[in-house]
C-alpha atoms as a PDB file:
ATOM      1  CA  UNK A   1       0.000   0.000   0.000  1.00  0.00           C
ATOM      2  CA  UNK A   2       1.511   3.507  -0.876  1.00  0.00           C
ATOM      3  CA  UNK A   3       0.428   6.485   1.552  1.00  0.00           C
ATOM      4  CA  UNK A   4       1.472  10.249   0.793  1.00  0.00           C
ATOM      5  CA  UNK A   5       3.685  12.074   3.182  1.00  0.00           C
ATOM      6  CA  UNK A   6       6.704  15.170   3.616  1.00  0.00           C
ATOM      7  CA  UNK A   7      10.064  13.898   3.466  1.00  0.00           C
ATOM      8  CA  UNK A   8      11.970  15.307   6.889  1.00  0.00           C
ATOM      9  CA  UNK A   9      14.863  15.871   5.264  1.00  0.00           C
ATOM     10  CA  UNK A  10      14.396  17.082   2.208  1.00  0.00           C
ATOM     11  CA  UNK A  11      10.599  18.674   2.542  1.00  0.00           C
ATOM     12  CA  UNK A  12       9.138  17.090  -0.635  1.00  0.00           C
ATOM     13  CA  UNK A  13       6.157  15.249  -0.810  1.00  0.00           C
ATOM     14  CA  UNK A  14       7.147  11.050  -1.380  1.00  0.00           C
ATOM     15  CA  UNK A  15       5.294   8.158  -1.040  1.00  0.00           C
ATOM     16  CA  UNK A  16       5.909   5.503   1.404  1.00  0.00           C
ATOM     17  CA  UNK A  17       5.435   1.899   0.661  1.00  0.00           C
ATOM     18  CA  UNK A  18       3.524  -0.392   3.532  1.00  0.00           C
ATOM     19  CA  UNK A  19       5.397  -3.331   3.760  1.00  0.00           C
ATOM     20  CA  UNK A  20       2.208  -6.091   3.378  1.00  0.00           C
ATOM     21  CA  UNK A  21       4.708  -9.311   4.688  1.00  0.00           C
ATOM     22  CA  UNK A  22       6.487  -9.835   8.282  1.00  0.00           C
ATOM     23  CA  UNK A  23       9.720  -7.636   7.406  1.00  0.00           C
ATOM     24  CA  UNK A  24      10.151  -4.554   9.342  1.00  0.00           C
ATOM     25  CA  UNK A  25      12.443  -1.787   8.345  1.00  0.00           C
ATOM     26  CA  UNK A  26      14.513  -3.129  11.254  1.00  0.00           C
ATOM     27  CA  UNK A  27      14.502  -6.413   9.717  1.00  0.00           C
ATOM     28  CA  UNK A  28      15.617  -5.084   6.220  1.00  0.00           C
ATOM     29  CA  UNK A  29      18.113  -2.541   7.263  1.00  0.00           C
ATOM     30  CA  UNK A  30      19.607  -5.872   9.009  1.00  0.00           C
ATOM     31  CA  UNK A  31      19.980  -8.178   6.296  1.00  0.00           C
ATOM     32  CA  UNK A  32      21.012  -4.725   3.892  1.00  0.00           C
ATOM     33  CA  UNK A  33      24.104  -3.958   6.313  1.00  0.00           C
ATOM     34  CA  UNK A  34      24.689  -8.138   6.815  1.00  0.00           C
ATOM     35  CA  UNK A  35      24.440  -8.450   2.957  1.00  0.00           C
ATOM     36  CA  UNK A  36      28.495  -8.223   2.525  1.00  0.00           C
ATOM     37  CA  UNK A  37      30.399  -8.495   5.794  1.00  0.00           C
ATOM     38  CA  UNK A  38      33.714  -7.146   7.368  1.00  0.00           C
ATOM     39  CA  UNK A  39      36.727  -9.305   6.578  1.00  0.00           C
ATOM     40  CA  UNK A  40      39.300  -9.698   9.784  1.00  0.00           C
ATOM     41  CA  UNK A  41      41.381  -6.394   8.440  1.00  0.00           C
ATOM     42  CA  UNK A  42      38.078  -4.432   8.258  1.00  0.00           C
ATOM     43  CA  UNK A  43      36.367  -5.932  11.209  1.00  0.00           C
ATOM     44  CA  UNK A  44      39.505  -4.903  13.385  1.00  0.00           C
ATOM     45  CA  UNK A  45      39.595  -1.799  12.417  1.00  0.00           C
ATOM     46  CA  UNK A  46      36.305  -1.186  13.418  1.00  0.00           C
ATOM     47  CA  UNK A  47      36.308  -2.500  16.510  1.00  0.00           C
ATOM     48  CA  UNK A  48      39.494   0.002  17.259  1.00  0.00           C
ATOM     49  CA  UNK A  49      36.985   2.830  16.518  1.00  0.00           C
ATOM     50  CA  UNK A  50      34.128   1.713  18.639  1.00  0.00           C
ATOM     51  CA  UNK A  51      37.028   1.362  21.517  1.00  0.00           C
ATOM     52  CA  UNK A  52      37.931   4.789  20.401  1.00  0.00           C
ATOM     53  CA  UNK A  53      34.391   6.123  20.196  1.00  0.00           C
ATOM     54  CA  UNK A  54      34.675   7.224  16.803  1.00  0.00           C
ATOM     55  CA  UNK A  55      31.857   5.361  15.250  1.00  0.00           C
ATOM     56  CA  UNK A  56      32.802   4.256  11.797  1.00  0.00           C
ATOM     57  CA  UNK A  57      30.407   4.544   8.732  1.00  0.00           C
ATOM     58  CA  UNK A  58      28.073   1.003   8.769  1.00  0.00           C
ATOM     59  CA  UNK A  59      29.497  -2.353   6.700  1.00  0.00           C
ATOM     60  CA  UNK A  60      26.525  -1.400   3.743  1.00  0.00           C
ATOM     61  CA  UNK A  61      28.129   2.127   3.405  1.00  0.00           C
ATOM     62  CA  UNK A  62      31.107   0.867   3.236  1.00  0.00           C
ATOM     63  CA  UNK A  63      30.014  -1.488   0.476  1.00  0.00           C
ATOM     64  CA  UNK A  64      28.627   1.746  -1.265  1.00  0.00           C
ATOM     65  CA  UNK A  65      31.827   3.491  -1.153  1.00  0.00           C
ATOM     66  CA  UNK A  66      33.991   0.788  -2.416  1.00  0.00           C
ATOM     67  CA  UNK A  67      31.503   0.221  -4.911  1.00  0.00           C
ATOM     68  CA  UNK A  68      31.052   3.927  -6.181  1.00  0.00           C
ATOM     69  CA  UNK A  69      35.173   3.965  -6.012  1.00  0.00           C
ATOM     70  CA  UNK A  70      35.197   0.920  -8.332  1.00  0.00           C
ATOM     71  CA  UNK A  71      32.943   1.994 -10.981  1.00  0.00           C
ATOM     72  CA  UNK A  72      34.590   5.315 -11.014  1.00  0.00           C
ATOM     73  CA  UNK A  73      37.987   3.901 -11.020  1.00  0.00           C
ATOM     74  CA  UNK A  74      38.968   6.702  -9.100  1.00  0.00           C
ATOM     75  CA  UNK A  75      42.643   7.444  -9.150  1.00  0.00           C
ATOM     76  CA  UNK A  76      42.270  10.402  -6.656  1.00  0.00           C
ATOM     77  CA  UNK A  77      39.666  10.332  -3.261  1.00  0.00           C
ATOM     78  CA  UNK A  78      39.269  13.008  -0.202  1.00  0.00           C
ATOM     79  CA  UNK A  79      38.328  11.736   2.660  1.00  0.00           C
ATOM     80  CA  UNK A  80      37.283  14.171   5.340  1.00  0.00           C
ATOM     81  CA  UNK A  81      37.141  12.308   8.796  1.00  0.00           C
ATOM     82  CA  UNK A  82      40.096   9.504   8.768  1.00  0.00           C
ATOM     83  CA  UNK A  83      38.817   7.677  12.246  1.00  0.00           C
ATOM     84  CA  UNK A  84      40.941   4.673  12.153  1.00  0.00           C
ATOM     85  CA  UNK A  85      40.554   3.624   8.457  1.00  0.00           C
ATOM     86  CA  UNK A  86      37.390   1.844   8.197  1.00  0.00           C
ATOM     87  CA  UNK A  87      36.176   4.104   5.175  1.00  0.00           C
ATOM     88  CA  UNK A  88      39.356   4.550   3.870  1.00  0.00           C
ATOM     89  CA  UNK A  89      40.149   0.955   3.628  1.00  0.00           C
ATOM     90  CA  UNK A  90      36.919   0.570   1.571  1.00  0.00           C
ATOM     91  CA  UNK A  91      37.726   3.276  -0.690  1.00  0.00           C
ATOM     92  CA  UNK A  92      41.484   2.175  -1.152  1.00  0.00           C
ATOM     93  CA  UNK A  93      39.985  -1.117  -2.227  1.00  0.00           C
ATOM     94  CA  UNK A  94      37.271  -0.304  -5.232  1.00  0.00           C
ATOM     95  CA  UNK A  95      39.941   2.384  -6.349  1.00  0.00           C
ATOM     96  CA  UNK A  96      42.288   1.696  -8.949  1.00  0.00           C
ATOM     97  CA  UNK A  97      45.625  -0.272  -8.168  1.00  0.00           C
ATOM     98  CA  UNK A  98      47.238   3.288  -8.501  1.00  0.00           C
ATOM     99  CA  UNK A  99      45.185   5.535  -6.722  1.00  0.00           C
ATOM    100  CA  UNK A 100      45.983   7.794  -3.906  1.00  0.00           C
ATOM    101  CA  UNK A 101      43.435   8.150  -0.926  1.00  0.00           C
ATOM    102  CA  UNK A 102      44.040  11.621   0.397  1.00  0.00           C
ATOM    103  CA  UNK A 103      42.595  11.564   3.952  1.00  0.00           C
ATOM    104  CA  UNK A 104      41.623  14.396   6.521  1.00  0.00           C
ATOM    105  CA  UNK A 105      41.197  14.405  10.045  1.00  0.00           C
ATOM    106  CA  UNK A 106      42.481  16.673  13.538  1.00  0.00           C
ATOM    107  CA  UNK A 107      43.103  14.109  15.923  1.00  0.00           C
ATOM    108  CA  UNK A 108      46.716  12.476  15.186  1.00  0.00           C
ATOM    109  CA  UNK A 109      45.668   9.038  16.976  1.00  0.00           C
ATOM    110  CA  UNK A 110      43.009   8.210  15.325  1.00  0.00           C
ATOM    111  CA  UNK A 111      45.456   8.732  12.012  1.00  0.00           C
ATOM    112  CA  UNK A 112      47.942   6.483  13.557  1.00  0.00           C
ATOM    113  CA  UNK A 113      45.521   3.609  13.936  1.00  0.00           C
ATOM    114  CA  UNK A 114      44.323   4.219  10.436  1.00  0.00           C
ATOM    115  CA  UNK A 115      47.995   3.668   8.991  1.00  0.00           C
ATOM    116  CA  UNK A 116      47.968   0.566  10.821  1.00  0.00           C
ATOM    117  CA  UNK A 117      45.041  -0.408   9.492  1.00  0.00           C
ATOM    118  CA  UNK A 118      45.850   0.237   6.073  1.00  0.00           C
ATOM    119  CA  UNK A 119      49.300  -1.495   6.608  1.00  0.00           C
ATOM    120  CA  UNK A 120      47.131  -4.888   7.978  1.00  0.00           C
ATOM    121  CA  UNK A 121      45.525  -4.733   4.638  1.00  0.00           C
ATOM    122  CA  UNK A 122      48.998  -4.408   2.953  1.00  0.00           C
ATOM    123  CA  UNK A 123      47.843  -1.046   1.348  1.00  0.00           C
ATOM    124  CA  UNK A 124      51.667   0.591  -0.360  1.00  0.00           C
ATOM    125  CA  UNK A 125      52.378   3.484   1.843  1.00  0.00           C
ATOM    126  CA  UNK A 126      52.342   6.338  -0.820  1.00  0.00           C
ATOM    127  CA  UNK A 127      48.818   5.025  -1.649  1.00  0.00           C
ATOM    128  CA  UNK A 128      47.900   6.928   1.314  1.00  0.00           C
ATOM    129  CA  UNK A 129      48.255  10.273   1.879  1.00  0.00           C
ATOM    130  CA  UNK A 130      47.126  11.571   5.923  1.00  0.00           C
ATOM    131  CA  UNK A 131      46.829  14.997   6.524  1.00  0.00           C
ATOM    132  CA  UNK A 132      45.962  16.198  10.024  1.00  0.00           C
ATOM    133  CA  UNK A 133      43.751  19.106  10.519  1.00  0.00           C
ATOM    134  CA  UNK A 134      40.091  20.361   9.727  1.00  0.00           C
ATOM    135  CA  UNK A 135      38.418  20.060   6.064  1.00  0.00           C
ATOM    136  CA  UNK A 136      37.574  23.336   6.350  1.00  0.00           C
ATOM    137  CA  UNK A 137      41.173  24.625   6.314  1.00  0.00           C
ATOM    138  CA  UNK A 138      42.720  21.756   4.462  1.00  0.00           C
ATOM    139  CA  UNK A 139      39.824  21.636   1.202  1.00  0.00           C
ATOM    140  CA  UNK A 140      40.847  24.803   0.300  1.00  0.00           C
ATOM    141  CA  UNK A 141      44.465  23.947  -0.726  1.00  0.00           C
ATOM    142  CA  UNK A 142      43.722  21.310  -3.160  1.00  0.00           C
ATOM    143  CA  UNK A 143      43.758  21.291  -6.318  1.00  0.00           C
ATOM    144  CA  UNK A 144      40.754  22.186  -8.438  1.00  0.00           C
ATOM    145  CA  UNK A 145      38.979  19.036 -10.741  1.00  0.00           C
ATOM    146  CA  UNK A 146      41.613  17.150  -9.013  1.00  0.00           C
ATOM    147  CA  UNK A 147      39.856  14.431  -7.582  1.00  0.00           C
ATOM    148  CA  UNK A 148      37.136  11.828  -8.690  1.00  0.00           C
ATOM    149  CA  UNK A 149      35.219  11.203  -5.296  1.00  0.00           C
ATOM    150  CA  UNK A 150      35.097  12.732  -2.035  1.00  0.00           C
ATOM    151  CA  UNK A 151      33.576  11.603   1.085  1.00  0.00           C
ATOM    152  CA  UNK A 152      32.691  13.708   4.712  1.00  0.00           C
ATOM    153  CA  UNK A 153      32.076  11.822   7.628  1.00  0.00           C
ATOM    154  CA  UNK A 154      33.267  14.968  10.503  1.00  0.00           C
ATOM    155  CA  UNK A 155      31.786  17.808  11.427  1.00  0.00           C
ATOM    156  CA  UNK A 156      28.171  18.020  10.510  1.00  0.00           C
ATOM    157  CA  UNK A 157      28.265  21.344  10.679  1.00  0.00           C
ATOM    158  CA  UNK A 158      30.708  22.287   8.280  1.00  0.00           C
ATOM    159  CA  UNK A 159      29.002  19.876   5.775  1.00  0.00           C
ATOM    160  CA  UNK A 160      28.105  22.739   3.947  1.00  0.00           C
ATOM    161  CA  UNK A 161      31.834  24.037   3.625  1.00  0.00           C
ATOM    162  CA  UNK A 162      32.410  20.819   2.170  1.00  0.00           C
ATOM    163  CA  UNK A 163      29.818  20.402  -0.249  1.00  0.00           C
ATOM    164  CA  UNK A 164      30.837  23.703  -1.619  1.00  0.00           C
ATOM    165  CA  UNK A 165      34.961  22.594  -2.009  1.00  0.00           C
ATOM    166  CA  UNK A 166      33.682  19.164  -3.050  1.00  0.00           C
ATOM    167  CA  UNK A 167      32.033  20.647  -6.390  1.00  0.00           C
ATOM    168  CA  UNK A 168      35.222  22.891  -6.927  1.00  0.00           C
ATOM    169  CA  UNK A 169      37.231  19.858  -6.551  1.00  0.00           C
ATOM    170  CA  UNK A 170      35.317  16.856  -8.323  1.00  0.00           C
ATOM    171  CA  UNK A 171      36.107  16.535 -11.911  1.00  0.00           C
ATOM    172  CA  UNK A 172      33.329  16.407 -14.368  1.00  0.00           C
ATOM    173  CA  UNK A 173      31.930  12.733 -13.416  1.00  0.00           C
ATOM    174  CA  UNK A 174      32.972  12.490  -9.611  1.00  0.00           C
ATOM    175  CA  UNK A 175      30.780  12.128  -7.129  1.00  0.00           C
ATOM    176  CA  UNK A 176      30.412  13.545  -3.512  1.00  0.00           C
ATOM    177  CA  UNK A 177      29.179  11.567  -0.510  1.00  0.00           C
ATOM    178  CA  UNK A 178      28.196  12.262   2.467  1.00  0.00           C
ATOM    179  CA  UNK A 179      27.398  10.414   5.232  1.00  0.00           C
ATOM    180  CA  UNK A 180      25.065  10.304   8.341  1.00  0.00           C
ATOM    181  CA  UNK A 181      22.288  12.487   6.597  1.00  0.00           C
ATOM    182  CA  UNK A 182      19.703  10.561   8.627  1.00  0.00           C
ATOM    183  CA  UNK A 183      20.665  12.476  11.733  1.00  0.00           C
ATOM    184  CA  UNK A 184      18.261  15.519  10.170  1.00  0.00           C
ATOM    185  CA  UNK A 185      15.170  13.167   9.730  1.00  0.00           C
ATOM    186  CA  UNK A 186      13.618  14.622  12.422  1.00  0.00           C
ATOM    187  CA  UNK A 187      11.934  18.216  11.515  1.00  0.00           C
ATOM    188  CA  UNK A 188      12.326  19.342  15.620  1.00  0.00           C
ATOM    189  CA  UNK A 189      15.665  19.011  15.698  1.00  0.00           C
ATOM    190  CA  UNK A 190      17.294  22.794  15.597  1.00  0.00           C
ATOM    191  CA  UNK A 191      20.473  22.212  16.718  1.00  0.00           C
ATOM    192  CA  UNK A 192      23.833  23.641  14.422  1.00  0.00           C
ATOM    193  CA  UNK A 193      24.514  20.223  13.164  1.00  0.00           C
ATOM    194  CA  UNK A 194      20.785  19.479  11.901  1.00  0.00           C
ATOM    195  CA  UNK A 195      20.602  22.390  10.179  1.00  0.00           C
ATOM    196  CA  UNK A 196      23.350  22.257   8.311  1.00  0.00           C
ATOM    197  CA  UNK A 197      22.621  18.774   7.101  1.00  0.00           C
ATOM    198  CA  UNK A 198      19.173  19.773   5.680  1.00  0.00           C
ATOM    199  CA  UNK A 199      20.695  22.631   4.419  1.00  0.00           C
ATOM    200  CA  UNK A 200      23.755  20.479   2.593  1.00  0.00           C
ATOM    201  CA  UNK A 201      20.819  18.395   1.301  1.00  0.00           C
ATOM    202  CA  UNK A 202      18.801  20.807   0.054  1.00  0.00           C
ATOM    203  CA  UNK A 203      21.541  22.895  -1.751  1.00  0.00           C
ATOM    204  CA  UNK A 204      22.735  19.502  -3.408  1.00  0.00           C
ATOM    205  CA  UNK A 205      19.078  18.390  -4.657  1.00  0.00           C
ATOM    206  CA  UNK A 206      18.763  22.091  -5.933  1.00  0.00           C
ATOM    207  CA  UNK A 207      22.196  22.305  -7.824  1.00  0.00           C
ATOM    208  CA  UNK A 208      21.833  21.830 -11.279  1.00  0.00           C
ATOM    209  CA  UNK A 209      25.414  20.473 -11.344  1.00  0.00           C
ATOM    210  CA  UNK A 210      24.888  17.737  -9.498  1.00  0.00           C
ATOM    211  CA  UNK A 211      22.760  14.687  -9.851  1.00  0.00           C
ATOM    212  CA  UNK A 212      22.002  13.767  -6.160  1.00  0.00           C
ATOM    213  CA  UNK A 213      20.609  10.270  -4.817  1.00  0.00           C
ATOM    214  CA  UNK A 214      19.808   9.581  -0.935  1.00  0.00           C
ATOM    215  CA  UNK A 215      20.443   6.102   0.112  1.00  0.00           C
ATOM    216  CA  UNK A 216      19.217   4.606   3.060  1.00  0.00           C
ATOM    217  CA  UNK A 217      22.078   2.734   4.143  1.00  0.00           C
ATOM    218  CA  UNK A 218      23.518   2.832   7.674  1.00  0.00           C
ATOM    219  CA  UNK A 219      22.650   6.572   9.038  1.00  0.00           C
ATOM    220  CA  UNK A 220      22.206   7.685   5.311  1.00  0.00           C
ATOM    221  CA  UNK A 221      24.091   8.294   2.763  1.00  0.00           C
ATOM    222  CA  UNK A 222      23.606  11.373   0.482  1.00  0.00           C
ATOM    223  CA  UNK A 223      25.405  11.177  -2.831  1.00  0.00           C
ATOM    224  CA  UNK A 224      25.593  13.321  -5.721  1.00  0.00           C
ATOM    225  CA  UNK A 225      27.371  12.686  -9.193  1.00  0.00           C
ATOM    226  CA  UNK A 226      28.453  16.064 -10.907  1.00  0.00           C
ATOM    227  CA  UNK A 227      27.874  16.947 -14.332  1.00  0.00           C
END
């Protein structure tokens, strides 16, 4: 059955489809983020950021970013929010053999564990490049079309500084990704951070560059394919 509602996030009218069977959204979201799961590299690291409390982006985005790295062949990904490699490991390994993962993050620990990840997986160093500090002051200095993906998973509330370097970077066919959009469903919230992600999802639904899609995997992931 199909009912008629206002998306929270993006305030546009959608339909909903009413499941008829015994699956719940809890159910589905389950077998969705069981559907490929960690190996022992990956599953490590992961654990390290949950003992870190730096929660890491869920096993289905992860899955979407190694698969959106893949078909892009990307040669040349930002990463804004290192943690200790989870997302980085799944981007170094849809990218092509030569590509260079250029990663962003302020706390130097979490960057250490990363490098350990990424040497567990047996990733070359210079495939790897870690640079410690915020997006916000690090975007700026690279170099325009440069790059054929870029993901944020910091600061919420600098998402929009981000989306607006990530166009400037991106090369005509890259694609921007951001992650825990879901964190905005709810229309009450008025704090900094949900603001700024249903203003970062607005802006990228309304720019005719782009060519957005919202996937519900993990805490949502909002992508966006530039012309």
């Amino acid at each position: 059955m199909l009912h008629g509602k206002v998306h929270p996030i993006l305030g546009l009218p959608s339909l909903v489809c009413v499941p008829v069977g015994p699956e719940t959204a809890a159910e589905l979201s389950d077998y969705v983020e069981a559907y490929l799961a960690d190996d022992e590299v990956l599953a490590a690291a992961r654990a390290r950021a949950v003992a870190m409390g730096c929660p890491p982006a869920s096993p289905a985005t992860c899955a979407a970013l190694r698969f959106l790295a893949a078909v892009l062949q990307a040669k040349a990904v930002v990463e804004i929010g290192t943690g200790t490699g989870v997302s980085g490991l799944s981007l170094l390994r849809g990218m092509a053999p030569d590509g260079v993962l250029t990663s962003i993050d302020v706390d130097p620990e979490h960057q250490a564990v990363a490098k350990r990840a990424f040497s567990d997986a047996g990733v070359a160093p210079g495939r790897a490049r870690l640079i410690m500090g915020r997006g916000v002051d690090v975007l700026p200095r690279l170099t325009d079309s440069g790059y054929d993906l870029m993901f944020a998973d910091a600061a919420k509330a600098d998402y929009l500084t981000y989306y607006a370097q990530g166009v400037r970077l991106l090369r005509p066919g890259g694609v921007l990704a951001f992650d825990d959009v879901n964190a905005a469903a709810d229309p009450a919230r008025r704090d900094v951070e949900s603001t700024a992600l249903r203003d970062v999802a607005k802006l990228v639904r309304e720019d005719d560059r782009l060519v957005p899609l919202l996937l519900p995997t993990g805490d949502g992931l909002l992508v966006a394919a530039k012309i």
